[in-house]
Protein backbone atom coordinates (compact mmCIF):
# COMPACT_ATOMS: atom_id res chain seq x y z
CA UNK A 1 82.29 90.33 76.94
CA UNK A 2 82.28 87.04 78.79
CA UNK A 3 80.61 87.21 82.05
CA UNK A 4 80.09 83.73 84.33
CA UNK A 5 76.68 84.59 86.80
CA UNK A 6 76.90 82.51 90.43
CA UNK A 7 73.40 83.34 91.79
CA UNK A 8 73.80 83.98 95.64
CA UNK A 9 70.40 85.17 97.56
CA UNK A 10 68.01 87.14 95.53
CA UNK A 11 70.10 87.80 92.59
CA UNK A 12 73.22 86.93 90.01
CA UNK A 13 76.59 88.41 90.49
CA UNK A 14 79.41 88.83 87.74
CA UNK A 15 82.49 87.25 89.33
CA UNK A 16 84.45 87.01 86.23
CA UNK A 17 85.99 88.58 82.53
CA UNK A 18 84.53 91.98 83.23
CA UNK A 19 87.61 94.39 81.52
CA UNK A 20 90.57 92.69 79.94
CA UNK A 21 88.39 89.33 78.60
CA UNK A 22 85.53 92.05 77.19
CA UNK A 23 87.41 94.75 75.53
CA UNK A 24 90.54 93.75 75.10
CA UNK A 25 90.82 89.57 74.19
CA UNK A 26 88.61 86.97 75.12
CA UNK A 27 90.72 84.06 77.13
CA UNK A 28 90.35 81.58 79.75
CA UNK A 29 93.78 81.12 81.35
CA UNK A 30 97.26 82.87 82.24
CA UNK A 31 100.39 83.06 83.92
CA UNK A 32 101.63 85.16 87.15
CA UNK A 33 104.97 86.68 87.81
CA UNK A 34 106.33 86.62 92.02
CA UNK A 35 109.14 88.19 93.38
CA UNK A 36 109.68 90.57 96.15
CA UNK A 37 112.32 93.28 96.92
CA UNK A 38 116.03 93.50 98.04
CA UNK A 39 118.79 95.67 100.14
CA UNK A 40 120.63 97.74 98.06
CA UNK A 41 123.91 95.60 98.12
CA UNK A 42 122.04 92.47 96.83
CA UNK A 43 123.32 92.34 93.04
CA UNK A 44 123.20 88.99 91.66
CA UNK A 45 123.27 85.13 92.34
CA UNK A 46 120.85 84.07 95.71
CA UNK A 47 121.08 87.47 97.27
CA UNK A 48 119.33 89.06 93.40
CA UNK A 49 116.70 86.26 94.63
CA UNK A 50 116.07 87.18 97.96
CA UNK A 51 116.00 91.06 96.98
CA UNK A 52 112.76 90.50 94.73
CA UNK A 53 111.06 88.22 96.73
CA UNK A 54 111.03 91.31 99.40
CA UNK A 55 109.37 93.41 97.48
CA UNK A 56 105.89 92.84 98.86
CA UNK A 57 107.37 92.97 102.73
CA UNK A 58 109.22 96.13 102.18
CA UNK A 59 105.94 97.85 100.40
CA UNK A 60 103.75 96.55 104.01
CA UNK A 61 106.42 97.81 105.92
CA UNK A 62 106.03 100.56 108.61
CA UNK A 63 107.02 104.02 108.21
CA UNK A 64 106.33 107.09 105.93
CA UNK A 65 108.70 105.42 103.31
CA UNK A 66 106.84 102.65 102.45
CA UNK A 67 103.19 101.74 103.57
CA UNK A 68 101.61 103.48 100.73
CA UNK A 69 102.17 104.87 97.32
CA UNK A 70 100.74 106.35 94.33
CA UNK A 71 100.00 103.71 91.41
CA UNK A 72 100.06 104.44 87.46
CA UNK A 73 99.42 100.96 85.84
CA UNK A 74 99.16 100.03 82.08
CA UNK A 75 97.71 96.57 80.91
CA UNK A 76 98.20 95.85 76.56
CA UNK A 77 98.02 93.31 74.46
CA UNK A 78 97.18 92.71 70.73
CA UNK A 79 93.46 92.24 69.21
CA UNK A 80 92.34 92.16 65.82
CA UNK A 81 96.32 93.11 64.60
CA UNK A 82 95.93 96.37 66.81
CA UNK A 83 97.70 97.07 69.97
CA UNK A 84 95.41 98.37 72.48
CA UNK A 85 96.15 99.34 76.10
CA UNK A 86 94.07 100.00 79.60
CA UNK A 87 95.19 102.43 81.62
CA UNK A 88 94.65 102.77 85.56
CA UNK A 89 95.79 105.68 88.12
CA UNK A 90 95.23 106.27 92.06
CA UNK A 91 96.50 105.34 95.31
CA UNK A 92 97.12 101.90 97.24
CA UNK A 93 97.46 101.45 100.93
CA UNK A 94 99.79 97.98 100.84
CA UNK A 95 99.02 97.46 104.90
CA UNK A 96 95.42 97.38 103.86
CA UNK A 97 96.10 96.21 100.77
CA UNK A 98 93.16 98.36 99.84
CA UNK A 99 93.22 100.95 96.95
CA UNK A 100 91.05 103.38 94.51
CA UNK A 101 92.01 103.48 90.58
CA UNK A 102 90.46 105.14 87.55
CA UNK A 103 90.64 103.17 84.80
CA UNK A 104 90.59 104.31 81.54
CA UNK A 105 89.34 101.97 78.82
CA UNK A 106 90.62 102.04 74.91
CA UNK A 107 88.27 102.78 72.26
CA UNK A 108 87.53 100.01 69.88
CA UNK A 109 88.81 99.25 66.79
CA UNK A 110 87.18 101.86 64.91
CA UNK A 111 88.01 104.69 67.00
CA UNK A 112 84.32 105.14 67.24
CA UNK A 113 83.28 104.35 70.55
CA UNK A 114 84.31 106.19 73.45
CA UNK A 115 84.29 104.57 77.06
CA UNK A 116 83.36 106.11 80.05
CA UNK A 117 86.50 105.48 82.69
CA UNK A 118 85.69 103.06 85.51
CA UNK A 119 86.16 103.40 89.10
CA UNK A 120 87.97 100.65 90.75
CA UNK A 121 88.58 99.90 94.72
CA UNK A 122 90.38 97.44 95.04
CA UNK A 123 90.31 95.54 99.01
CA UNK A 124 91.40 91.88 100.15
CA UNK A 125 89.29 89.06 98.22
CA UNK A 126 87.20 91.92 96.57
CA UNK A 127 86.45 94.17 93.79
CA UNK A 128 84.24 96.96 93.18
CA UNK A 129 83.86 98.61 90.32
CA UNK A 130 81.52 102.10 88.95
CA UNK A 131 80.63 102.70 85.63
CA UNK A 132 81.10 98.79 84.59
CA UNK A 133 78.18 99.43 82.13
CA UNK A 134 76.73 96.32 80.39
CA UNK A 135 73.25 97.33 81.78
CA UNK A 136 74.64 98.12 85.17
CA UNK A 137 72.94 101.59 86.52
CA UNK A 138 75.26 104.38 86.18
CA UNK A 139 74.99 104.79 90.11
CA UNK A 140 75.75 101.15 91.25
CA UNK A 141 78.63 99.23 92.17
CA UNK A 142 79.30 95.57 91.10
CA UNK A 143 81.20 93.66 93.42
CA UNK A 144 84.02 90.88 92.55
CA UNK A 145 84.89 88.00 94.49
CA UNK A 146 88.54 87.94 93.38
CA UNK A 147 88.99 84.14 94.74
CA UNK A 148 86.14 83.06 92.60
CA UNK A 149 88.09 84.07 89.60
CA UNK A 150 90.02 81.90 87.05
CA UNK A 151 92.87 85.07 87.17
CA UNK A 152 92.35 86.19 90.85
CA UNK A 153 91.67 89.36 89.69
CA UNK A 154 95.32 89.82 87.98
CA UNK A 155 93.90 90.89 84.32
CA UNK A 156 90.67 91.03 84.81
CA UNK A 157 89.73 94.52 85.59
CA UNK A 158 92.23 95.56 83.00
CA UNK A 159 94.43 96.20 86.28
CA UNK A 160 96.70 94.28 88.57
CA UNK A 161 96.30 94.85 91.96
CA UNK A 162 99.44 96.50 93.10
CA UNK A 163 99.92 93.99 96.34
CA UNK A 164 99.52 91.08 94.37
CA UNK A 165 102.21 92.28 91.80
CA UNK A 166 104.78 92.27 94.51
CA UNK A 167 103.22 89.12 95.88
CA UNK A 168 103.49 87.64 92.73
CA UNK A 169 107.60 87.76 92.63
CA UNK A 170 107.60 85.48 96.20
CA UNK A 171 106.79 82.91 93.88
CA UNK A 172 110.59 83.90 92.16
CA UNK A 173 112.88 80.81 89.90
CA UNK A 174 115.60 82.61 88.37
CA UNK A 175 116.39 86.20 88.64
CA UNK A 176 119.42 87.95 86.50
CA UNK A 177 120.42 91.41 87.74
CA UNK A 178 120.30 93.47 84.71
CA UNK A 179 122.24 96.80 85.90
CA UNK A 180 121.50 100.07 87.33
CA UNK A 181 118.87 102.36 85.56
CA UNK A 182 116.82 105.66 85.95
CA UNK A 183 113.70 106.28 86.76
CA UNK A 184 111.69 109.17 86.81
CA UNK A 185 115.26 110.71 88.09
CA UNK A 186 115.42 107.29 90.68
CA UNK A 187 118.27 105.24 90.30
CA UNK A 188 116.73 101.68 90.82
CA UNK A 189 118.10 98.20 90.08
CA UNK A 190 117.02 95.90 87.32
CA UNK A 191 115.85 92.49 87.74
CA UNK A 192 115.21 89.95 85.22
CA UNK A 193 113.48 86.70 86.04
CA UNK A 194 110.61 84.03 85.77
CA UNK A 195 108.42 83.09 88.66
CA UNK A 196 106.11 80.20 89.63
CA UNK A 197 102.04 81.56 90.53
CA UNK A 198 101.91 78.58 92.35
CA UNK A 199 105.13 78.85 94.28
CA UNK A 200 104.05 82.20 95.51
CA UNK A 201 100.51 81.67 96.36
CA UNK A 202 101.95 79.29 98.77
CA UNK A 203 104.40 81.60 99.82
CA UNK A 204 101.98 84.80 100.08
CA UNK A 205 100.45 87.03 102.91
CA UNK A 206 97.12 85.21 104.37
CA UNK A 207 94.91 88.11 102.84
CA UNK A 208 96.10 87.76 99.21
CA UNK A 209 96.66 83.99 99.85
CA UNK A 210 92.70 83.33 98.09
CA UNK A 211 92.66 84.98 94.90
CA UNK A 212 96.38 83.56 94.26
CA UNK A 213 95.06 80.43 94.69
CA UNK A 214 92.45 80.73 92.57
CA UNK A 215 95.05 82.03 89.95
CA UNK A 216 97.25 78.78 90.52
CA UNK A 217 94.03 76.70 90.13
CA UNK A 218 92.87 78.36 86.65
CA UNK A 219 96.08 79.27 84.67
CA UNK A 220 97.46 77.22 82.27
CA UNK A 221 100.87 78.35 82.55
CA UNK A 222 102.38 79.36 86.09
CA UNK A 223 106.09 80.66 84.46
CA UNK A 224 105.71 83.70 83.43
CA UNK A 225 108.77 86.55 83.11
CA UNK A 226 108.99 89.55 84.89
CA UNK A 227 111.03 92.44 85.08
CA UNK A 228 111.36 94.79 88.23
CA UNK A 229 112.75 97.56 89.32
CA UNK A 230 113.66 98.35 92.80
CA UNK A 231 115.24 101.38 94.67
CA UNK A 232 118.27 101.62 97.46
CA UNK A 233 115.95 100.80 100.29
CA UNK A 234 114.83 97.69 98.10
CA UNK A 235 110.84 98.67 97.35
CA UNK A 236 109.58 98.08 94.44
CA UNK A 237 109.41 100.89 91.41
CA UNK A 238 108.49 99.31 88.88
CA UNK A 239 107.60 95.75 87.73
CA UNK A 240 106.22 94.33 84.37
CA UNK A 241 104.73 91.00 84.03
CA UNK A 242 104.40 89.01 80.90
CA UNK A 243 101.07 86.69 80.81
CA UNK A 244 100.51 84.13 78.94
CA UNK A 245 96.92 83.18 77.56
CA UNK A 246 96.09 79.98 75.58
CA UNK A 247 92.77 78.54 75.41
CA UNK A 248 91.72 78.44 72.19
CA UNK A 249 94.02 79.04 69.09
CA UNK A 250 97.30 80.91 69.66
CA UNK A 251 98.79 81.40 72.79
CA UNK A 252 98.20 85.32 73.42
CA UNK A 253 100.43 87.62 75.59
CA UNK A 254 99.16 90.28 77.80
CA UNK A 255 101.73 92.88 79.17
CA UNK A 256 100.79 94.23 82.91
CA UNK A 257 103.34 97.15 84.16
CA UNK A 258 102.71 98.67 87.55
CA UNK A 259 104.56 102.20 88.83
CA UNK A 260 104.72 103.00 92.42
CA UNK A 261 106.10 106.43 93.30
CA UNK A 262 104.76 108.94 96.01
CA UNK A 263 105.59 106.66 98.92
CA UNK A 264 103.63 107.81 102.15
CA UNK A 265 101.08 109.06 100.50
CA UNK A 266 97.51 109.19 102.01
CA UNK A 267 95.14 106.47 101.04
CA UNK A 268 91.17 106.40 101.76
CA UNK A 269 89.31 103.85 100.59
CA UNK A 270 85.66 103.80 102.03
CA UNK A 271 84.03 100.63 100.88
CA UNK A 272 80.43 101.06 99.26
CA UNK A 273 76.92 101.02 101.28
CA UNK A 274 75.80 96.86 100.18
CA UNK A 275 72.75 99.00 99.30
CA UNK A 276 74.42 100.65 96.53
CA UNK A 277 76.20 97.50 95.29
CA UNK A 278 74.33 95.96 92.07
CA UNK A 279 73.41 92.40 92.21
CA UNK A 280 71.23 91.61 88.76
CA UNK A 281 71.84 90.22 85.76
CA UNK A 282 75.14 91.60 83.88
CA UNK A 283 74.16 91.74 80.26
CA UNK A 284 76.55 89.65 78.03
CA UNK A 285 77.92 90.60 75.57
CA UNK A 286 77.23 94.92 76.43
CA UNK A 287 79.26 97.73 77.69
CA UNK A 288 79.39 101.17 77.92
């Protein structure tokens, strides 16, 4: 696991690589999708544009039908010749853009070693996470400054933050609308596109404006496809991004796929005490 320290007061803090770099690849640099979401007569052509780059302003809109939502999320890519996937599950507030996950690591290779899941909360220009291991106590938090990172936290907890998935599709190019589909018995509307990290960083909400930045500043690549999937009152389903990593050897895809159902749902996310937050030395190179 690849771990950069920035020492700040009395101790070190891990602001970077902590999930996907460690257990699944080791990389340096990627590409983000943006789009947002659409009203339910927007098909094709400029108005299929306009309907994803909604997406993140209909999910922060008021009422019971958007606001919130319950989150499955699934993050895979290939190591070693094997497939291997992360897989995350709570709630997210989007007018907080605040949320609490439970992420569920893959075993290695071997099938050997089993990982405890880790507890993610997720809040503007932060993450915390429990159960990080890598000679963090079992009781502590670390805490992520997601603008200091190279991805702004879209990989790197083996999660991407639900907000900046639909912020990511502001940053739209092309968009094809693929046809109706189901799911989970909703019909939704397919869209196919690329989008620009950097065109959307510029074109995102002040509180995820920072780690997008970041994310324009450290990818190699800002086009990356995207698919998503959004219902008759245009929020956002379902959307899958396709990053791109390539820093040493072969370019190396990672495949991020968020699903929002359970709209209205209540969210609490209490922040941790700063005296339960971890601030040593993260052990390279260890995890539990």
């Amino acid at each position: 696991m690849v771990v950069r320290q920035h020492r700040s007061g009395g101790g070190a803090r891990a602001v970077c690589a902590l999930v996907v770099v460690g257990v699944m690849v080791a990389a340096a640099g990627c590409a983000v999708d943006g789009g947002s979401g659409a009203a339910a007569e927007d098909r094709s052509g400029p108005g299929a544009v306009e309907a994803v780059r909604r997406a993140a302003t209909v999910l922060a809109g008021p009422g019971a039908e958007a606001g919130s939502a319950e989150v499955s999320t699934s993050m895979e890519t290939a190591a070693g010749g094997t497939r291997v996937t992360i897989r995350g599950k709570g709630t997210y507030d989007f007018r907080t853009q605040s949320g609490r996950l439970r992420v569920v690591l893959p075993q290695d290779a071997t099938g050997e070693d089993e990982h405890r899941p880790i507890t993610e909360l997720l809040a503007p220009g932060a993450l915390y996470m429990m159960n990080r291991g890598a000679g963090v106590p079992a009781d502590k938090w670390v805490r992520i400054d997601t603008t200091a990172l190279a991805d702004g936290n879209l990989v790197t907890g083996g999660v991407t933050d639900p907000m900046a998935a639909a912020e990511l599709l502001r940053g739209v190019r092309s968009v094809t609308y693929v046809g109706e589909a189901d799911l989970a018995g909703v019909t939704v509307r397919h869209y196919r596109g690329t989008t620009d990290i950097a065109r959307a960083a510029r074109r995102s909400s002040a509180s995820a404006r920072g780690a997008l930045t970041a994310a324009a500043r450290g990818f190699g690549t800002v086009a990356v496809p995207f698919d998503a999937y959004l219902d008759a009152q245009g929020r956002l389903r379902k959307v899958r991004h396709r990053f791109s990593f390539a820093n040493e050897g072969p370019a190396r895809e990672v495949v991020s796929t968020t699903l929002l159902y359970g709209f209205g749902v209540a969210v609490s996310v209490p922040l941790p005490d700063p005296r339960d937050i971890y601030t040593g030395e993260i052990e390279p190179g260890r995890r539990e």
